[in-house]
Protein backbone atom coordinates (compact mmCIF):
# COMPACT_ATOMS: atom_id res chain seq x y z
CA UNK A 1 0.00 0.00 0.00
CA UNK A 2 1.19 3.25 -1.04
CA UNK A 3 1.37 6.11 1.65
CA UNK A 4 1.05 9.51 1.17
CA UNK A 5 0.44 11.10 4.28
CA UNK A 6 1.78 15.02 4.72
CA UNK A 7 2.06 15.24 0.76
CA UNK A 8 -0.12 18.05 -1.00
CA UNK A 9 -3.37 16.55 -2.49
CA UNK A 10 -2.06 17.10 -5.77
CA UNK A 11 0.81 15.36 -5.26
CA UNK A 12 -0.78 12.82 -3.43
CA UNK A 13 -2.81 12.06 -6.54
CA UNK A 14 0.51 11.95 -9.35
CA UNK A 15 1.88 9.60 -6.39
CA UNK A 16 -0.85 7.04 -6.63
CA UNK A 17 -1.04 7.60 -10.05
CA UNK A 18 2.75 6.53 -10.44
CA UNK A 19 2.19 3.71 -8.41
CA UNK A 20 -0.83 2.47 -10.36
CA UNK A 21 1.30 2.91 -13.24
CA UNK A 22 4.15 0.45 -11.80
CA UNK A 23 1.15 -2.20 -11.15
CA UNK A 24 0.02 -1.93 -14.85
CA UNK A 25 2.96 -2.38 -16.57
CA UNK A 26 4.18 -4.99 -13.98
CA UNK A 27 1.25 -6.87 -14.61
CA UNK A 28 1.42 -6.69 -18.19
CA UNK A 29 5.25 -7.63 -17.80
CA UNK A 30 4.11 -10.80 -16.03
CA UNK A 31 1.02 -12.02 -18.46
CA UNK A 32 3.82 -12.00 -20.96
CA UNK A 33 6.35 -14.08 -19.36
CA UNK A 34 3.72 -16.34 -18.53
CA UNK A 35 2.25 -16.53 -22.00
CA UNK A 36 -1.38 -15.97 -21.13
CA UNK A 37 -4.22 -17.09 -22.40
CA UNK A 38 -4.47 -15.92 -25.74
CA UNK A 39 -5.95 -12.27 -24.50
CA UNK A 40 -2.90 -10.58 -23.16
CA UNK A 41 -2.63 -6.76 -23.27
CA UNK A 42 0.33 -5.58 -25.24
CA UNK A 43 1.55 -2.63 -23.55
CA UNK A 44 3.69 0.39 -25.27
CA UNK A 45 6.85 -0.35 -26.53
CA UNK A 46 10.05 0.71 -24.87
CA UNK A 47 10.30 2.92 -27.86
CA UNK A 48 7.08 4.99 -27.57
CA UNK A 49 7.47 5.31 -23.63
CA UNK A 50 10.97 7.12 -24.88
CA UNK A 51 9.73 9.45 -27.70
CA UNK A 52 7.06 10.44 -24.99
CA UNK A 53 9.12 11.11 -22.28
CA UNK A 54 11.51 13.06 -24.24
CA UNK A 55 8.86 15.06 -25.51
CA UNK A 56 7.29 16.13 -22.46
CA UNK A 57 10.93 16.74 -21.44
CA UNK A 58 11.41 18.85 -24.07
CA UNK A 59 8.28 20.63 -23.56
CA UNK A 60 9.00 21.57 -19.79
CA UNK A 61 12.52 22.90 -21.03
CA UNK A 62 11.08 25.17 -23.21
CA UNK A 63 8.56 26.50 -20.50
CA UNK A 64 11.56 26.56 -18.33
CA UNK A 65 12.67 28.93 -20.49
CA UNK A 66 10.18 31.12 -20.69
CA UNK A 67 9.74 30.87 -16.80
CA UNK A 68 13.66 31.96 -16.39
CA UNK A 69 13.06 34.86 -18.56
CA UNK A 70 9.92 36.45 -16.56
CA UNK A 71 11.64 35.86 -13.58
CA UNK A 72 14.64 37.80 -15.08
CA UNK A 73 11.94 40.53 -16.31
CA UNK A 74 10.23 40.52 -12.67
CA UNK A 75 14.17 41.84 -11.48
CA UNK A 76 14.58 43.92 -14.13
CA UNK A 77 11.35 45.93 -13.10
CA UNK A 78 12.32 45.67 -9.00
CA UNK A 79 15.41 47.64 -10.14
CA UNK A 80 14.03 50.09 -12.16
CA UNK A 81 11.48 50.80 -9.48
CA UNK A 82 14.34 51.19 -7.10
CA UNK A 83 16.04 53.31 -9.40
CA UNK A 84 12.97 55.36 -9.87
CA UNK A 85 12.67 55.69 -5.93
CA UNK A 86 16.34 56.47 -5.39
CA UNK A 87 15.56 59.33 -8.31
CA UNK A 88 12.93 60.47 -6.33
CA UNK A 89 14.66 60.68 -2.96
CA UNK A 90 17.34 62.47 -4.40
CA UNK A 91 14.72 64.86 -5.87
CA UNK A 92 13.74 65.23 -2.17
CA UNK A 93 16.65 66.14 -0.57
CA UNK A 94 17.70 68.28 -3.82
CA UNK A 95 14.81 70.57 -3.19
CA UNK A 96 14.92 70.80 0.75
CA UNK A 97 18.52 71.63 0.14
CA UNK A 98 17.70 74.60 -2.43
CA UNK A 99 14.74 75.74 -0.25
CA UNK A 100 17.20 75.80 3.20
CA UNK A 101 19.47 77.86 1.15
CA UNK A 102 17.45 80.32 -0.21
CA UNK A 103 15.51 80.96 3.26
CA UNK A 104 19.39 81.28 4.46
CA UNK A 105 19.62 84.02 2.09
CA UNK A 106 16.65 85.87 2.39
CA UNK A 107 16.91 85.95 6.40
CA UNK A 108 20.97 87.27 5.91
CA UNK A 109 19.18 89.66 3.21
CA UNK A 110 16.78 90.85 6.15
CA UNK A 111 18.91 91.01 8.95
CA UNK A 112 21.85 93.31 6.46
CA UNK A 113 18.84 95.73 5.32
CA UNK A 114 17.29 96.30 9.38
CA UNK A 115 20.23 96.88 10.43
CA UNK A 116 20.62 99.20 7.74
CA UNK A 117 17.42 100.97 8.76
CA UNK A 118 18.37 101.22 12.09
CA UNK A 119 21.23 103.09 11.34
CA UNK A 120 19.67 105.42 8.99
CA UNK A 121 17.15 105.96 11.96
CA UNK A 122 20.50 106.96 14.14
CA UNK A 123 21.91 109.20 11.59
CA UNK A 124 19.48 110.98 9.76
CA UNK A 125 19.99 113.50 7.33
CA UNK A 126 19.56 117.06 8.32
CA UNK A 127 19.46 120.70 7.62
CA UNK A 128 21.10 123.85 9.21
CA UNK A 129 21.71 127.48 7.87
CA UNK A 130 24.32 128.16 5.80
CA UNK A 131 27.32 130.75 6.25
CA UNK A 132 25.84 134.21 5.57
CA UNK A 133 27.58 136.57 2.84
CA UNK A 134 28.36 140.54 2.63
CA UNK A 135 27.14 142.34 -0.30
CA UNK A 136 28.78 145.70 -1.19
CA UNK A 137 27.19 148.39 -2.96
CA UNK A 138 29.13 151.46 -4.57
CA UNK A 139 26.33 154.31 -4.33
CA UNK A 140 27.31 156.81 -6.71
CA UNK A 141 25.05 159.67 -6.01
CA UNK A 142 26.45 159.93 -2.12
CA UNK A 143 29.77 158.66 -3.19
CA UNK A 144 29.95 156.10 -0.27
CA UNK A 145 29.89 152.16 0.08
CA UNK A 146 26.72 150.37 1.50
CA UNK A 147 27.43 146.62 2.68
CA UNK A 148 25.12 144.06 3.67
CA UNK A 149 24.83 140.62 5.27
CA UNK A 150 22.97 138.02 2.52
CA UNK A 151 21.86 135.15 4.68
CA UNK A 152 23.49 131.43 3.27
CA UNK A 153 22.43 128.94 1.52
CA UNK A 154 20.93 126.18 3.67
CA UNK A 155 23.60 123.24 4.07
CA UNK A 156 22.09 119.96 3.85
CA UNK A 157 24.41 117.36 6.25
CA UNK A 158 23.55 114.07 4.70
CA UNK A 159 22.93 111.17 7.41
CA UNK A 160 23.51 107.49 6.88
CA UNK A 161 23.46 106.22 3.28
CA UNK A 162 22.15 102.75 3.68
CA UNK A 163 23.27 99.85 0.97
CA UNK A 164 19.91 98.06 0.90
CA UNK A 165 20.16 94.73 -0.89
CA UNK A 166 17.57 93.20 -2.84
CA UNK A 167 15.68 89.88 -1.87
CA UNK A 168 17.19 86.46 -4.11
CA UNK A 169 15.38 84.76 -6.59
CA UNK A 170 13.20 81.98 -5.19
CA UNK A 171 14.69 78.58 -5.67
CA UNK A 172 13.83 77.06 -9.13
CA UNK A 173 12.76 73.42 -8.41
CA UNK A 174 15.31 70.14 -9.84
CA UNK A 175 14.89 68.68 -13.44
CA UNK A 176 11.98 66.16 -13.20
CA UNK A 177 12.57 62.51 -12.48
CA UNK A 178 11.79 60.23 -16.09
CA UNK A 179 11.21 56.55 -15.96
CA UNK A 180 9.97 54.49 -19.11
CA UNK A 181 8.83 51.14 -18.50
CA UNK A 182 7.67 50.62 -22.57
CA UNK A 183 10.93 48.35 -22.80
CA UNK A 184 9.69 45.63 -20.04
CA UNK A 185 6.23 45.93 -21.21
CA UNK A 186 7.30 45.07 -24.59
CA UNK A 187 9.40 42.09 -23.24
CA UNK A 188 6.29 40.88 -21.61
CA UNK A 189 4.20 40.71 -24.42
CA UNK A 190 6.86 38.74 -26.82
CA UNK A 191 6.85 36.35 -23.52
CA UNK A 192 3.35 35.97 -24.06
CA UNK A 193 3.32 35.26 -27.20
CA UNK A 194 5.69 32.80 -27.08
CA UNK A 195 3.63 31.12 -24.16
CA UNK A 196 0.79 31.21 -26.95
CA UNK A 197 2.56 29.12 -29.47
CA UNK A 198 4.53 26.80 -26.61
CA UNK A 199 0.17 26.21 -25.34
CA UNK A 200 -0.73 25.43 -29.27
CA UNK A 201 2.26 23.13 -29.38
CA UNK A 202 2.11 21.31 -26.53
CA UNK A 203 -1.85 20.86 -27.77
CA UNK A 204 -0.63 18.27 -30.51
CA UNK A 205 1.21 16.28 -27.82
CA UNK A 206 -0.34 12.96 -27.47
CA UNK A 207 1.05 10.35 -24.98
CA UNK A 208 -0.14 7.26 -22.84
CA UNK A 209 -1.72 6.99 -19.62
CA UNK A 210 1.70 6.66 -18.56
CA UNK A 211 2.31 10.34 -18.96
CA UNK A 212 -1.23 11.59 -18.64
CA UNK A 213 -0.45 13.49 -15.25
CA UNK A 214 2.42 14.80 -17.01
CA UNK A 215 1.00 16.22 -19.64
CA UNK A 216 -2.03 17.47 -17.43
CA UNK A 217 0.40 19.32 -15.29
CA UNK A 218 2.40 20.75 -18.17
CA UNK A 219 -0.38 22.66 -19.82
CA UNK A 220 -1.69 23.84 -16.36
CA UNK A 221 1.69 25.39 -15.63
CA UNK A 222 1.70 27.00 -19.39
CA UNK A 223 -1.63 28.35 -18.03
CA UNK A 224 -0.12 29.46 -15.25
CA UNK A 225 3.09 31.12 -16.33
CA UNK A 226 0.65 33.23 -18.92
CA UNK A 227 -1.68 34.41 -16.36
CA UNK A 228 1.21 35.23 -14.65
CA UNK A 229 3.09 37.41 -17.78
CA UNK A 230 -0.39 38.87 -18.53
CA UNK A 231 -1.18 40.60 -15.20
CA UNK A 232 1.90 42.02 -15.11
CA UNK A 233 1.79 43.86 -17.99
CA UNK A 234 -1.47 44.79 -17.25
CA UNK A 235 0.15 46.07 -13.69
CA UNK A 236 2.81 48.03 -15.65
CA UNK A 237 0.77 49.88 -18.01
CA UNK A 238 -0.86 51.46 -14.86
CA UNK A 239 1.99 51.52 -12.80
CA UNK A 240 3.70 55.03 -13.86
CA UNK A 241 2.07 58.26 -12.22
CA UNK A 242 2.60 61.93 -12.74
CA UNK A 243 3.52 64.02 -10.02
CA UNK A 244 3.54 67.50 -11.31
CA UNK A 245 6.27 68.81 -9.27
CA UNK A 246 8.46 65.66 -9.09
CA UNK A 247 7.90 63.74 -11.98
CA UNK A 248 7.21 60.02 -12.77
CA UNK A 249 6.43 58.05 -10.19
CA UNK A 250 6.63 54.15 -9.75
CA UNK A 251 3.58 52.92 -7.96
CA UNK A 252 4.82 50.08 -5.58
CA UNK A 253 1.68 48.55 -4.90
CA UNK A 254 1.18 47.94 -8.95
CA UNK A 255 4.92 46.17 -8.87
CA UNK A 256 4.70 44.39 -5.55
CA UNK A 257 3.55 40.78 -6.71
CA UNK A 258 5.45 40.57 -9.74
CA UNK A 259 6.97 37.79 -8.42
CA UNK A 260 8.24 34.44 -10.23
CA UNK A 261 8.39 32.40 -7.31
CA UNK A 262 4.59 30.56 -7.61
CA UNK A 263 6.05 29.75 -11.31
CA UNK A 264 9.33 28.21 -10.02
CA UNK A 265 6.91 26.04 -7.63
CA UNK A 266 5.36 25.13 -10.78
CA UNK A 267 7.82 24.03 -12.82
CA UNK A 268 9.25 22.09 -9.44
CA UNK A 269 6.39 19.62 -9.16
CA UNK A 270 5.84 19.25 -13.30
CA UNK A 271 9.72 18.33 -12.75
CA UNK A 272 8.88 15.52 -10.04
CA UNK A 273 6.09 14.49 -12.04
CA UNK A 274 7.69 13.61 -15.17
CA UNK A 275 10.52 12.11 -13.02
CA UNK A 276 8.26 9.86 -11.23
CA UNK A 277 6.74 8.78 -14.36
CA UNK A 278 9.56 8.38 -16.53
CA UNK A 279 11.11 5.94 -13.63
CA UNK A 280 8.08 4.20 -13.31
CA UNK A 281 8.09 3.43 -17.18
CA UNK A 282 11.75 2.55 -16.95
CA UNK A 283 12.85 5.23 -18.84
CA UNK A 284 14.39 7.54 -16.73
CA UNK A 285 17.24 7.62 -18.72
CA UNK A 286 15.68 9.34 -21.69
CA UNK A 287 15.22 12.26 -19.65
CA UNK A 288 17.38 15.55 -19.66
CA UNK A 289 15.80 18.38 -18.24
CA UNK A 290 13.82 17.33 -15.53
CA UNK A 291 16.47 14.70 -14.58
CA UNK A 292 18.86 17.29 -13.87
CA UNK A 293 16.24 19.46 -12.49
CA UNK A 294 15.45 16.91 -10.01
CA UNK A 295 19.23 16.34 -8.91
CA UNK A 296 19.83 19.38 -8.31
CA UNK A 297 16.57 20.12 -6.07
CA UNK A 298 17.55 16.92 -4.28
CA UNK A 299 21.02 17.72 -4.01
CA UNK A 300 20.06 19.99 -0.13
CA UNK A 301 18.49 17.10 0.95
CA UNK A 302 20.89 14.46 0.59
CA UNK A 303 23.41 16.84 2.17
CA UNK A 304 21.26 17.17 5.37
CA UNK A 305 20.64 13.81 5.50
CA UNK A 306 24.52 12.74 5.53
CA UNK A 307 25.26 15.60 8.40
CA UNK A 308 25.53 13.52 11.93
């Protein structure tokens, strides 16, 4: 009796699939030997249990593939967001830094012109008489001389000239921060269509019950992966606002799931899958990708195990 106790339902299910697999083909294995009866089942050939197992294998490379590049997108989008946020931070402090220094200035240009009134108020300008002036006068008719005093001019004594200075400019505000995202939008739509021909290919496939499960879990991780792809380009269309003074802005909570990680999970158990199948066909051997896929995911495990 097979037990799968603290295994996932779905994997439960490929698990006693697998091991009703083993039973068929080691009862057909037997009838043979024995000769039968005349009514024996003829089971695939070693030869069609290959060509499907390398096809499926091929298959889950390919969406592999795919998988590897929108996780590579997913990064390239986490960095340009950071970029974009470092951009905007140093937007930040750029203006906070122009706005100290200019109230700097204006409060130096206050302080320099009261304390220039203040000492136009102590020396003001003022006014006093100025020096008078004689006048003579030759008066012919009594042959004599007349002089008299002509009062000055009024002297002006100029106070304090004050050297007023005029208020600064007001600080203009820092180029505005740009950030494009047309380039990993673009890349997501080429993966999608690639994940539309990989889903019309893997269509045609056509294996045994052997592989059923495998072939059932590779087109619901194609599914997958382009649900995946196609929400987040629908995420980054909407993901760039406009602030009028600072510029674009990445909106985090349109990039915060773009995330390959339920993908990888995916392609992990199609992996294990087609592994357990393949063995229980006896044809392990014929596999490439998931084979060293699976050794490599194992690889932690047998480690731990051989630790005291």
């Amino acid at each position: 009796m097979v037990s799968t106790g603290g295994w996932p339902r779905g994997r439960r299910g490929r698990l006693w699939l697998a091991a009703a697999v083993c039973l068929v083909v080691a009862s057909v294995v037997v009838a043979a030997a024995c000769g039968g009866d005349g009514d024996t089942v003829q089971g695939p050939s070693a030869e069609e249990l290959t060509a499907w197992a390398q096809s499926l294998d091929s298959a889950g490379a390919d969406l592999d593939d795919v998988s590897a590049s929108y996780a590579v997108a997913t990064q390239a989008i986490k960095k340009t967001a950071e970029k974009n946020a470092a951009a905007l931070e140093k937007w930040d402090r750029e203006w906070k830094k122009r706005q100290a220094a200019y109230d700097k200035d204006v409060a130096e240009v206050e302080a320099h012109n009261a304390a220039e009134r203040e000492k136009v108020a102590a020396n003001p300008t003022t006014t006093k008489p100025g020096w008078p002036r004689l006048e003579m006068e030759f008066d012919a008719d009594l042959n004599v001389v007349r002089t008299r005093t002509i009062p000055g001019d009024p002297i002006t004594v100029p106070g304090y000239q004050p050297q007023y200075r005029s208020l600064p400019a007001k600080p203009r505000m820092p180029a505005k921060v740009k950030v494009r995202l047309v380039d990993e939008i673009r890349r997501l739509k080429k993966l999608e269509a690639h994940l539309s021909d990989l889903d019309a290919q893997f269509a045609t496939l056509v294996v045994g019950s052997q592989f059923a499960a495998v072939l059932s879990d590779l087109q619901g991780a194609v599914a997958d992966v382009r649900s995946t792809v196609v929400k987040a380009r629908k995420a980054l269309k909407k993901a760039v606002k406009t602030d009028k003074n600072r510029g674009d802005v990445i909106a985090k909570k349109r990039i915060v799931d773009l995330t390959a990680a339920d993908l990888e999970t995916s392609i992990v158990a199609l992996r294990e899958t087609l592994v357990a199948a393949a063995e229980s066909a006896g044809v392990a051997e014929a596999l490439r990708w998931a084979s060293s896929g699976a050794a490599a995911s194992q690889s932690p495990a047998a480690s731990a195990s051989a630790s005291p």
